[in-house]
Protein backbone atom coordinates (compact mmCIF):
# COMPACT_ATOMS: atom_id res chain seq x y z
CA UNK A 1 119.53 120.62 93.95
CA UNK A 2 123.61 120.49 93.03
CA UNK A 3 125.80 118.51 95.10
CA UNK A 4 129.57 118.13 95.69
CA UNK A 5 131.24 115.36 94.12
CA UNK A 6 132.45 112.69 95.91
CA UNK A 7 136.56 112.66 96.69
CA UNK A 8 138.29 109.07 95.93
CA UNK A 9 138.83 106.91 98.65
CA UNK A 10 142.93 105.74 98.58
CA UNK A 11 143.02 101.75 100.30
CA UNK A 12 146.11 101.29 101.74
CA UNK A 13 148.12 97.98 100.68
CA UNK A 14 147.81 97.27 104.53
CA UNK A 15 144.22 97.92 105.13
CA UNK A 16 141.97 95.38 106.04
CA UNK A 17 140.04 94.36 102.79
CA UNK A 18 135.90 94.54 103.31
CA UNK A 19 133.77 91.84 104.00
CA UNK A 20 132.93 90.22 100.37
CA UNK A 21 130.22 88.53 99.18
CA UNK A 22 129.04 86.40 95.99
CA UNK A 23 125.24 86.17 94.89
CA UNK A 24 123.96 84.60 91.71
CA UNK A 25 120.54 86.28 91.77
CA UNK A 26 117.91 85.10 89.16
CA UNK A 27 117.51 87.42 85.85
CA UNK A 28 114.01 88.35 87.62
CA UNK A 29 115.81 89.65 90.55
CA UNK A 30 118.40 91.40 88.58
CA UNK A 31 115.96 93.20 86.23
CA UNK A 32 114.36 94.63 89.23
CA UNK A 33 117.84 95.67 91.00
CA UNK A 34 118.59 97.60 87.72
CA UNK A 35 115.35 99.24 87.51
CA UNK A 36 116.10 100.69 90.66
CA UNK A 37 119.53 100.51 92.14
CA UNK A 38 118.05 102.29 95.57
CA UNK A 39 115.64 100.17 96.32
CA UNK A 40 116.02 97.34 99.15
CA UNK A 41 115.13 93.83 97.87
CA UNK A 42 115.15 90.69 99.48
CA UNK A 43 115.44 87.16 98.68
CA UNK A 44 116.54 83.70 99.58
CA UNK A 45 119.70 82.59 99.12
CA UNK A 46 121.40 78.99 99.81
CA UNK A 47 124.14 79.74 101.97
CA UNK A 48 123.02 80.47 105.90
CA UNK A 49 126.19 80.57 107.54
CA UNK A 50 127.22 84.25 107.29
CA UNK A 51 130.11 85.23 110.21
CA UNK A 52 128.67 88.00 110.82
CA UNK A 53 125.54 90.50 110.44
CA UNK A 54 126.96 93.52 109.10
CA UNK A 55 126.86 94.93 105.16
CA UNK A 56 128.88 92.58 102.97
CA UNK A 57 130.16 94.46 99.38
CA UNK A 58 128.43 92.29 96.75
CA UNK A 59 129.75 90.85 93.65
CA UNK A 60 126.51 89.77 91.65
CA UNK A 61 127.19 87.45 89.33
CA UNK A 62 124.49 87.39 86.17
CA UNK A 63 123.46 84.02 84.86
CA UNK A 64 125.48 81.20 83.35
CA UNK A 65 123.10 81.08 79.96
CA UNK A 66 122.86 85.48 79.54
CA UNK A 67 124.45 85.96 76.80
CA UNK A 68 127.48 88.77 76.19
CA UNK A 69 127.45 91.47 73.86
CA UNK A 70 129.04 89.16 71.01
CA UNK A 71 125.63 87.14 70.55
CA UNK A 72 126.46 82.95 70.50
CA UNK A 73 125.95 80.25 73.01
CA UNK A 74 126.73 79.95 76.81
CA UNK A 75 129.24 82.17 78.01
CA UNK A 76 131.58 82.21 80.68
CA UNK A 77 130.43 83.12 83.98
CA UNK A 78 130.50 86.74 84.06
CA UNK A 79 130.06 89.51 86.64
CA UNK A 80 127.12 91.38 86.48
CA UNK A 81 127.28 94.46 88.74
CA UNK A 82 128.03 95.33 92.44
CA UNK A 83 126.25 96.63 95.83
CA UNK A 84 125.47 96.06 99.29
CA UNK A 85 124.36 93.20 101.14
CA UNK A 86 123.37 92.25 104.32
CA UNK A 87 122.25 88.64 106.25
CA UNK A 88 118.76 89.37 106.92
CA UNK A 89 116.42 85.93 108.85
CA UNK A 90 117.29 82.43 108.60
CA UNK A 91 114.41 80.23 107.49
CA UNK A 92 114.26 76.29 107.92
CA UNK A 93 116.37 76.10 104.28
CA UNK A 94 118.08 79.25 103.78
CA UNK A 95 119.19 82.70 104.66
CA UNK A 96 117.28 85.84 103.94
CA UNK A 97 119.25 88.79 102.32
CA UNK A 98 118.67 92.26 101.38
CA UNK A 99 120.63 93.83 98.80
CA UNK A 100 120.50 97.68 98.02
CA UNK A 101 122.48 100.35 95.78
CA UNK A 102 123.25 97.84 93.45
CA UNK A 103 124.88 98.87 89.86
CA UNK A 104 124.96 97.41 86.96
CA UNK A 105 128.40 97.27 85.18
CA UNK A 106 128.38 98.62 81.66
CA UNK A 107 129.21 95.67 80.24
CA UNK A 108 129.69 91.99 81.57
CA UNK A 109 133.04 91.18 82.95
CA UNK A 110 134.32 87.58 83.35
CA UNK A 111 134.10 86.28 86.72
CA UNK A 112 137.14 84.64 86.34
CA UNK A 113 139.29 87.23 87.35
CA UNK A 114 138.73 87.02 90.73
CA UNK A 115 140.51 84.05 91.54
CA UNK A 116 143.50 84.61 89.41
CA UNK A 117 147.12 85.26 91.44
CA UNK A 118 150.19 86.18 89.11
CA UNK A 119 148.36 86.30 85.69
CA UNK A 120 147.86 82.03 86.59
CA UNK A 121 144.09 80.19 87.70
CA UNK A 122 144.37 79.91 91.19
CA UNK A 123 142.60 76.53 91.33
CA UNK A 124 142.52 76.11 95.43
CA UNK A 125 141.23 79.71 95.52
CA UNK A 126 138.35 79.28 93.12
CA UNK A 127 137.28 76.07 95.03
CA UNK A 128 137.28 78.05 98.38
CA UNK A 129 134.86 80.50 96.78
CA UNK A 130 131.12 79.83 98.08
CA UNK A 131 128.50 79.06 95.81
CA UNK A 132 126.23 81.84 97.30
CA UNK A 133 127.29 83.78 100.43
CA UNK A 134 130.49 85.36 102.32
CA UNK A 135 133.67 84.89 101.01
CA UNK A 136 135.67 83.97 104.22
CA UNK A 137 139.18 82.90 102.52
CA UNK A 138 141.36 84.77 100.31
CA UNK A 139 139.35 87.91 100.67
CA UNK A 140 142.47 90.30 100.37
CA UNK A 141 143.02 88.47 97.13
CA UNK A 142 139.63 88.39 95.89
CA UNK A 143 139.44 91.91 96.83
CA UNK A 144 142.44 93.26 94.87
CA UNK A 145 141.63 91.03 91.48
CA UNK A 146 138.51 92.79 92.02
CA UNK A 147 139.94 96.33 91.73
CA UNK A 148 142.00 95.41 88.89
CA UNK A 149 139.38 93.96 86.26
CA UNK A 150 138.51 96.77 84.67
CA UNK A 151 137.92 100.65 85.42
CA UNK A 152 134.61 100.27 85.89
CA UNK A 153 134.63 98.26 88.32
CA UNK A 154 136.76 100.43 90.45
CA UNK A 155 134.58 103.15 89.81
CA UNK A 156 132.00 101.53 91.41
CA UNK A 157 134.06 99.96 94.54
CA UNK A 158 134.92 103.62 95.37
CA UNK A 159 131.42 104.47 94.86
CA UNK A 160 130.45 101.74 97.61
CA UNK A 161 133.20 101.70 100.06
CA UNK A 162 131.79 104.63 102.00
CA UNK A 163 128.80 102.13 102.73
CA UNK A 164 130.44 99.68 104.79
CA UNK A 165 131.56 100.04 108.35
CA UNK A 166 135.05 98.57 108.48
CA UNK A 167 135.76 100.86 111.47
CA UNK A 168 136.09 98.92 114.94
CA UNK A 169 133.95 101.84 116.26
CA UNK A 170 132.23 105.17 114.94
CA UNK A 171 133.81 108.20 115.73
CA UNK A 172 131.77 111.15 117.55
CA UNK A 173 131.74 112.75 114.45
CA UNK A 174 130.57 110.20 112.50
CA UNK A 175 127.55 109.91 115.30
CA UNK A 176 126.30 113.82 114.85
CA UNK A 177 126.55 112.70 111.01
CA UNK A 178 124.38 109.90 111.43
CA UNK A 179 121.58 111.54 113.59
CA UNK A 180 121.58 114.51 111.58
CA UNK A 181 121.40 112.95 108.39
CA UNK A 182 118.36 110.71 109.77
CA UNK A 183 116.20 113.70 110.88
CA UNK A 184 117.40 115.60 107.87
CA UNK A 185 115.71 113.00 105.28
CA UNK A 186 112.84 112.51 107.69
CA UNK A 187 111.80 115.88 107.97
CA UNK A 188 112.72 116.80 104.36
CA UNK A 189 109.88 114.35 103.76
CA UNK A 190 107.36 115.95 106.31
CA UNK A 191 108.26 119.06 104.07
CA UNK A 192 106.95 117.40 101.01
CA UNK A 193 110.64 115.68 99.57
CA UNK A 194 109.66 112.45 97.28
CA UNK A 195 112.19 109.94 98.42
CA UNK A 196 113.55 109.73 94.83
CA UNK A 197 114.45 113.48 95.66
CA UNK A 198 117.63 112.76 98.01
CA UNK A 199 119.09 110.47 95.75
CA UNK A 200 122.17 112.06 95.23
CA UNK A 201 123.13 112.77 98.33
CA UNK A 202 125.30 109.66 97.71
CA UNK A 203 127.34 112.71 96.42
CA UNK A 204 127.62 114.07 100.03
CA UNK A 205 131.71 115.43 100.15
CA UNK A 206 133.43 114.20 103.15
CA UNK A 207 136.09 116.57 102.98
CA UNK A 208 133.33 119.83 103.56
CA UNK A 209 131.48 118.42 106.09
CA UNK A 210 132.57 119.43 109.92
CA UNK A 211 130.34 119.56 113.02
CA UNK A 212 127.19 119.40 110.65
CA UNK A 213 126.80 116.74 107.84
CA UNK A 214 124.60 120.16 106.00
CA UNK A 215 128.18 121.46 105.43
CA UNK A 216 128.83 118.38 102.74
CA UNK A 217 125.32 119.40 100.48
CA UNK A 218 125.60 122.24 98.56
CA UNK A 219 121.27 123.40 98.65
CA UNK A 220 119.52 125.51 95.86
CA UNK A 221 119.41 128.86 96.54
CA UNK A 222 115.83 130.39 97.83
CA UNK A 223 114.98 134.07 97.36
CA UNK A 224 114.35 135.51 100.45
CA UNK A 225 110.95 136.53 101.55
CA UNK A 226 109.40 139.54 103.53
CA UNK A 227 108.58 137.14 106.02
CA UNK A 228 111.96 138.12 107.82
CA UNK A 229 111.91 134.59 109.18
CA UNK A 230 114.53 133.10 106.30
CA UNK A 231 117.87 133.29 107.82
CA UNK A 232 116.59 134.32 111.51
CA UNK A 233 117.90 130.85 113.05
CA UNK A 234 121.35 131.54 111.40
CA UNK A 235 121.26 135.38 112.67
CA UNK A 236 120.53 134.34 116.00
CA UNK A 237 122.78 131.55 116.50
CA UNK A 238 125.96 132.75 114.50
CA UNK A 239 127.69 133.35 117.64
CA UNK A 240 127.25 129.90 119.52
CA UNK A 241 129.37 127.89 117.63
CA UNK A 242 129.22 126.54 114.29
CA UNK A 243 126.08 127.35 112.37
CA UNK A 244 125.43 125.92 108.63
CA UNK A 245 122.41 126.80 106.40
CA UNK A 246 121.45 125.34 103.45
CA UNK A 247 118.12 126.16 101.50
CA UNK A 248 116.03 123.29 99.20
CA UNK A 249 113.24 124.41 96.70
CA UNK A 250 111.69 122.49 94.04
CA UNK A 251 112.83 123.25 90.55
CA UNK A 252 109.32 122.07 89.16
CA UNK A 253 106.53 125.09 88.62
CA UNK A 254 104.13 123.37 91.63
CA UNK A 255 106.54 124.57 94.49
CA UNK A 256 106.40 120.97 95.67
CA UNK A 257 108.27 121.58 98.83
CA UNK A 258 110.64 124.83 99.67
CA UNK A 259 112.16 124.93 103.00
CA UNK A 260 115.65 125.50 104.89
CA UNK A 261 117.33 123.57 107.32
CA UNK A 262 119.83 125.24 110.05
CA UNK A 263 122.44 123.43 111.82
CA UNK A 264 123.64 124.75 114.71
CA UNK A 265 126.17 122.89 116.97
CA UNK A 266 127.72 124.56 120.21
CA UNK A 267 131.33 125.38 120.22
CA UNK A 268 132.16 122.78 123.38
CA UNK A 269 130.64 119.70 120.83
CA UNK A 270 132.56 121.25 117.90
CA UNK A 271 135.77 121.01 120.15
CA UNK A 272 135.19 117.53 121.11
CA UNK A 273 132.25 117.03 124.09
CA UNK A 274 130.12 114.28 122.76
CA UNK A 275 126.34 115.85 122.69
CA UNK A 276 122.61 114.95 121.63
CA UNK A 277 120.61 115.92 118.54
CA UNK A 278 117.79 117.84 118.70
CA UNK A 279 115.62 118.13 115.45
CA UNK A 280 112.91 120.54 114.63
CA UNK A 281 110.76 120.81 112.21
CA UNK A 282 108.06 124.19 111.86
CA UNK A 283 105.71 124.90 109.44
CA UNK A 284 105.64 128.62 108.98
CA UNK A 285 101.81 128.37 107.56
CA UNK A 286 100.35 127.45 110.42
CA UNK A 287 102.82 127.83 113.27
CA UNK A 288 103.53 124.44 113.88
CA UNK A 289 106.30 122.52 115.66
CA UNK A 290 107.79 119.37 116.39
CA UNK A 291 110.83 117.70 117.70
CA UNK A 292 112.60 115.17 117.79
CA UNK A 293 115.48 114.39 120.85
CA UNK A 294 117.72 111.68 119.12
CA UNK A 295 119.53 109.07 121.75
CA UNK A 296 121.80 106.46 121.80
CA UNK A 297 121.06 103.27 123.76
CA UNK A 298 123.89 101.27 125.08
CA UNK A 299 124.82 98.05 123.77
CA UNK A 300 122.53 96.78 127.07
CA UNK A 301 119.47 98.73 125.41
CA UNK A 302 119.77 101.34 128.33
CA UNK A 303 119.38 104.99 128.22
CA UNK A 304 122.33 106.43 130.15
CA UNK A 305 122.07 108.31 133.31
CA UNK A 306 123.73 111.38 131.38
CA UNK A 307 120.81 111.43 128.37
CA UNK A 308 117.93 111.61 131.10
CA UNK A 309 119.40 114.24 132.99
CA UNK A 310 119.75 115.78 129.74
CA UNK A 311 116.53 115.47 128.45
CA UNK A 312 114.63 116.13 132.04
CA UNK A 313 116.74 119.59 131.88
CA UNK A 314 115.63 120.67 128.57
CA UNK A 315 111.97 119.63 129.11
CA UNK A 316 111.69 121.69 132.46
CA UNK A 317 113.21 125.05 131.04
CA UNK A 318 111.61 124.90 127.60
CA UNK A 319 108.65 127.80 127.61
CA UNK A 320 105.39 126.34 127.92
CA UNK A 321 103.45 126.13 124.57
CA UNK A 322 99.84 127.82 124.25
CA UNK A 323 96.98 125.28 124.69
CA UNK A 324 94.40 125.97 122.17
CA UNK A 325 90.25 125.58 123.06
CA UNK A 326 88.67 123.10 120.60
CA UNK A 327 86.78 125.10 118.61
CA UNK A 328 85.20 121.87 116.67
CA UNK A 329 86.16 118.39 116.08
CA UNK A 330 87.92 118.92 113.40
CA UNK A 331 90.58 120.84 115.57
CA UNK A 332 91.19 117.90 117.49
CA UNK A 333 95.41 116.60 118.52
CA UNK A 334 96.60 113.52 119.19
CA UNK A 335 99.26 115.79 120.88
CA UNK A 336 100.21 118.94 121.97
CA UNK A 337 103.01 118.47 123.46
CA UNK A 338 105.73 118.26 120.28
CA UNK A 339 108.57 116.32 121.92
CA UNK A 340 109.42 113.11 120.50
CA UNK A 341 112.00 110.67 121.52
CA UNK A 342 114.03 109.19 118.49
CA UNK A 343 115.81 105.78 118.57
CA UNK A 344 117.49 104.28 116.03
CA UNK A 345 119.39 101.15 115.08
CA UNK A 346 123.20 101.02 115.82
CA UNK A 347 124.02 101.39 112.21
CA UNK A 348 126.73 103.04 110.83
CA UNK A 349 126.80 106.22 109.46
CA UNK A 350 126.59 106.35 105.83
CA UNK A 351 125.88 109.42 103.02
CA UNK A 352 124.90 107.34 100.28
CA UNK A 353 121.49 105.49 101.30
CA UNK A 354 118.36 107.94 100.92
CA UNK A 355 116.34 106.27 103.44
CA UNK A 356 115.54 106.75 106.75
CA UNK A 357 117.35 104.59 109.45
CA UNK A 358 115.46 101.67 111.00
CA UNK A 359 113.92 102.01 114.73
CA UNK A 360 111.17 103.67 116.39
CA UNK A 361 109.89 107.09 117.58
CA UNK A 362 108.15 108.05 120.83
CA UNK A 363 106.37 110.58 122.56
CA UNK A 364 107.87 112.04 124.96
CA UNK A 365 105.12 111.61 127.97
CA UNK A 366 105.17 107.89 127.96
CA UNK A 367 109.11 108.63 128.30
CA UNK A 368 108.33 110.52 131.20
CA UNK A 369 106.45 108.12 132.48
CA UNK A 370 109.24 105.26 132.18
CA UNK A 371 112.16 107.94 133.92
CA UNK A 372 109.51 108.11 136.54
CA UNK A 373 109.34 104.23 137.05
CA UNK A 374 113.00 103.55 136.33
CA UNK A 375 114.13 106.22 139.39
CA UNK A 376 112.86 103.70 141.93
CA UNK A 377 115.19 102.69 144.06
CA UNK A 378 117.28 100.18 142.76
CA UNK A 379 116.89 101.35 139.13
CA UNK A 380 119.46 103.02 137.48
CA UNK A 381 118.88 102.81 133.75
CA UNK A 382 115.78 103.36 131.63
CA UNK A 383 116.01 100.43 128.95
CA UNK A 384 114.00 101.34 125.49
CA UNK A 385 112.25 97.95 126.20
CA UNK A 386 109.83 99.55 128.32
CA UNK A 387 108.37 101.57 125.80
CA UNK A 388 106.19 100.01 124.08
CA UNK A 389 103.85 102.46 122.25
CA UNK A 390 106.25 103.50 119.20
CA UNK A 391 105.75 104.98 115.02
CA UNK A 392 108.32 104.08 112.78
CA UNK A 393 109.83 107.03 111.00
CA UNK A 394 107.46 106.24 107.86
CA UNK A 395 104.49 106.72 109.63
CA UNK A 396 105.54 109.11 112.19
CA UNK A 397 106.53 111.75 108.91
CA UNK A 398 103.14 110.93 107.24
CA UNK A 399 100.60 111.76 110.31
CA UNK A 400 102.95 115.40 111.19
CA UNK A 401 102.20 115.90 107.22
CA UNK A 402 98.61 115.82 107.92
CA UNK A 403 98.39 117.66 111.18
CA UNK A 404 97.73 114.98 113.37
CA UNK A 405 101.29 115.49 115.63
CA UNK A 406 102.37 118.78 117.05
CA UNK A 407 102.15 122.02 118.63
CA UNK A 408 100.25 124.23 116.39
CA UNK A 409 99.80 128.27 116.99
CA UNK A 410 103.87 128.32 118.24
CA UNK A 411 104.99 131.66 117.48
CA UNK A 412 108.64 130.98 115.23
CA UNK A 413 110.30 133.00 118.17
CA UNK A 414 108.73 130.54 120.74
CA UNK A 415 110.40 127.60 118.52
CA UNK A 416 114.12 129.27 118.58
CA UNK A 417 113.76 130.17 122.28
CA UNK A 418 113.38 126.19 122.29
CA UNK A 419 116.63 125.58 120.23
CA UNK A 420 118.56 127.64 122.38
CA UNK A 421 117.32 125.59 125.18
CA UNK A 422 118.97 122.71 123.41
CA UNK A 423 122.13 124.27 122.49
CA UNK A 424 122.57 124.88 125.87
CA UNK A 425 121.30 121.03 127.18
CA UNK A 426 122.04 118.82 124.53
CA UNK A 427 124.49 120.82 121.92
CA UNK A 428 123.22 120.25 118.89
CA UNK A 429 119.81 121.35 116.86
CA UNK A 430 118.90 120.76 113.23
CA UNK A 431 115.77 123.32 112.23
CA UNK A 432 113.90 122.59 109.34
CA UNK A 433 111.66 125.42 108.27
CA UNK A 434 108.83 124.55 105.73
CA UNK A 435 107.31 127.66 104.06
CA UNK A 436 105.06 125.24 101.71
CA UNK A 437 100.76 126.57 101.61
CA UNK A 438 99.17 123.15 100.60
CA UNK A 439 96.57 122.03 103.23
CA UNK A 440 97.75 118.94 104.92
CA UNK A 441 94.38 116.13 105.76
CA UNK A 442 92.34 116.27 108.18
CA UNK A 443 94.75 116.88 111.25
CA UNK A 444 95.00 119.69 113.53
CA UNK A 445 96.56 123.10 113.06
CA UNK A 446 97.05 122.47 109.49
CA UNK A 447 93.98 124.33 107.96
CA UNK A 448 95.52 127.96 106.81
CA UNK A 449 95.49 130.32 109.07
CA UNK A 450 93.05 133.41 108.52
């Protein structure tokens, strides 16, 4: 796949510098970081009083004894590379961190820099630095001394800024982007995507992207086949707002996964109504289908009034799917019914991170079961604490791989009668459409049909 290049980020001289923090992880640590910058890794670290919980920018500093390219005895402390952190558990002792997308600079840079103000050592600044931890005074300095060390190093700070959420809140926008990326990566896996395979959507462009975060990839191009099915979302839906389609084959011989994903958002959410993600995902193969209603909790943990009613609508006018008879135990489903309820974390939206979000995925009867309790009198809300029988995204993509979840037999006309249902109840619908042959375990509806 080719992707757009990123834009550069201008700071404004009065723009609130990011939160900033300085590690001194072991060499151990930092051998595995560079082996792979996506990777989440977590360790202990001294300092436990961080401010707050949210991603810090990281200035890793390398070892006082590694030596610098010059060969000869200690050096200076030097900075080794940047990334992400975040304040993970406290233990008895410590604080637990993770730290992702790290990057090695190309060469060492002394440390030094950072707490230098008019060319001079700013003594009282380099003794309010922590040891390990948030930097909580002179962060606008620390900040721009950063910036100026070397070109490199501003290379990377634009490469990371995008990461952190320095907004006081996430625009509606940015909340389409967020659920649409998720079920974008999570059913790209279901259609056979190695995670290593969306690493560069850290190259995601800003500047293309509108309604649908599709519009900032730019997908490989997929011959069209006589199936007549390529395309047929777009055809149908051109009309209804703004539609996007964007195509993803592998460019190794084995055809590891080939499939295209549709974005179509109604014209009322392009023009500002807030509105819920739908996300499909049908295998062409064997007429399967599943999807996935994303929601928002409030800070509370409750499930609005407005999402029920929306969901309740779109399950009672969606055409009923064909019930299969058993024909041996091997054809046996966990489900049938392909509706999934998908909540995750409050995090922010970000392009960069190829992983899933964090948070949990149920089916959609037990949520049925839960409006049902939570419309007694008295209740108003339906808090996500009451459902307790959950998969996390990891596992929930693995057992739809093998044919365990989902509607199978679902003519593909079926499917988009069910994405214009939620155009018209929630507003927005990602379809992914997986034209891959392999067999898929021992699951349901995955066997090839004859």
């Amino acid at each position: 796949m080719t992707f757009a290049q990123s834009r550069r980020i201008d700071f404004p001289s009065s723009a609130r510098s990011p939160r900033l923090a300085i590690l001194r992880p072991d060499k151990d640590l930092l051998r595995l970081l560079k082996a792979d910058r996506t990777k989440e890794r977590s360790y202990s670290q001294s300092c436990r009083d961080w401010p707050e919980t949210k991603s810090h920018l990281a200035i890793l500093l390398a070892p006082v004894d590694q030596k610098g390219d010059e060969g000869g005895g200690e050096q200076p402390e030097r900075i080794w590379g940047l990334g992400i952190v975040r304040p993970a558990h406290e233990t008895d002792r410590d604080r637990k961190v993770i730290v992702t997308c790290t990057r090695s600079l190309q060469g060492l840079v002394p440390a030094s820099g950072l707490w230098c103000g008019g060319g001079e050592r700013d003594a009282a600044l380099y003794g309010s630095l922590p040891e390990s931890g948030p930097v909580t005074v002179g962060t606008d300095t620390v900040f721009a001394n950063l910036r100026r060390i070397s070109p490199d190093v501003e290379a990377e700070v634009q490469r990371l800024m995008p990461l952190l959420d320095d907004a006081e809140r996430w625009s509606e926008e940015e909340l389409r982007w967020r659920d649409e990326r998720d079920a974008l990566l999570l059913l790209a896996k279901i259609a056979g995507l190695a995670p290593n395979d969306f690493s560069e959507v850290r190259l995601w462009d800003r500047t293309a992207a509108g309604a649908a975060f599709i519009s900032g990839l730019v997908g490989t191009a997929v011959q069209p086949m006589l199936d007549d099915i390529r395309g047929r979302a777009a055809t149908r839906f051109s009309g209804i707002g703004e539609t996007v389609v964007q195509a993803f084959a592998s460019r190794r011989g084995n055809r590891s996964y080939d499939f295209e994903a549709t974005s179509i958002t109604d014209q009322s959410v392009v023009d500002g109504r807030e509105g819920s993600l739908d996300a499909y995902y049908y295998h062409v193969d064997t007429w399967t289908l599943v999807m996935m209603r994303y929601v928002r909790p409030g800070p509370n943990g409750l499930l609005s009034p407005d999402a029920r009613r929306s969901l309740e609508q779109f399950h009672s006018r969606v055409h009923r799917l064909p019930r299969h008879e058993r024909r041996s135990a091997d054809g046996y489903s966990l489900l049938d019914d392909p509706l999934f309820l998908r909540v995750h974390e409050p995090v922010p939206f970000t392009a960069a991170l190829h992983r899933t979000s964090s948070g949990a995925i149920y089916p959609y009867d037990q949520v049925a079961a839960a409006i049902s309790a939570a419309a007694e009198p008295g209740l108003s809300d339906l808090s996500v604490g009451s459902l307790t029988r959950h998969l996390v995204p990891t596992h929930f993509a693995q057992l739809v791989r093998d044919g365990w979840f989902g509607a199978s037999g679902v003519p593909f006309e079926v499917a988009l009668d069910w994405v214009e249902t939620t155009i018209d109840t929630a507003g927005v619908a990602l379809l992914v459409v997986d034209f891959s042959r392999r067999q898929r375990g021992n699951g349901s509806g995955i066997k090839t049909r004859v």
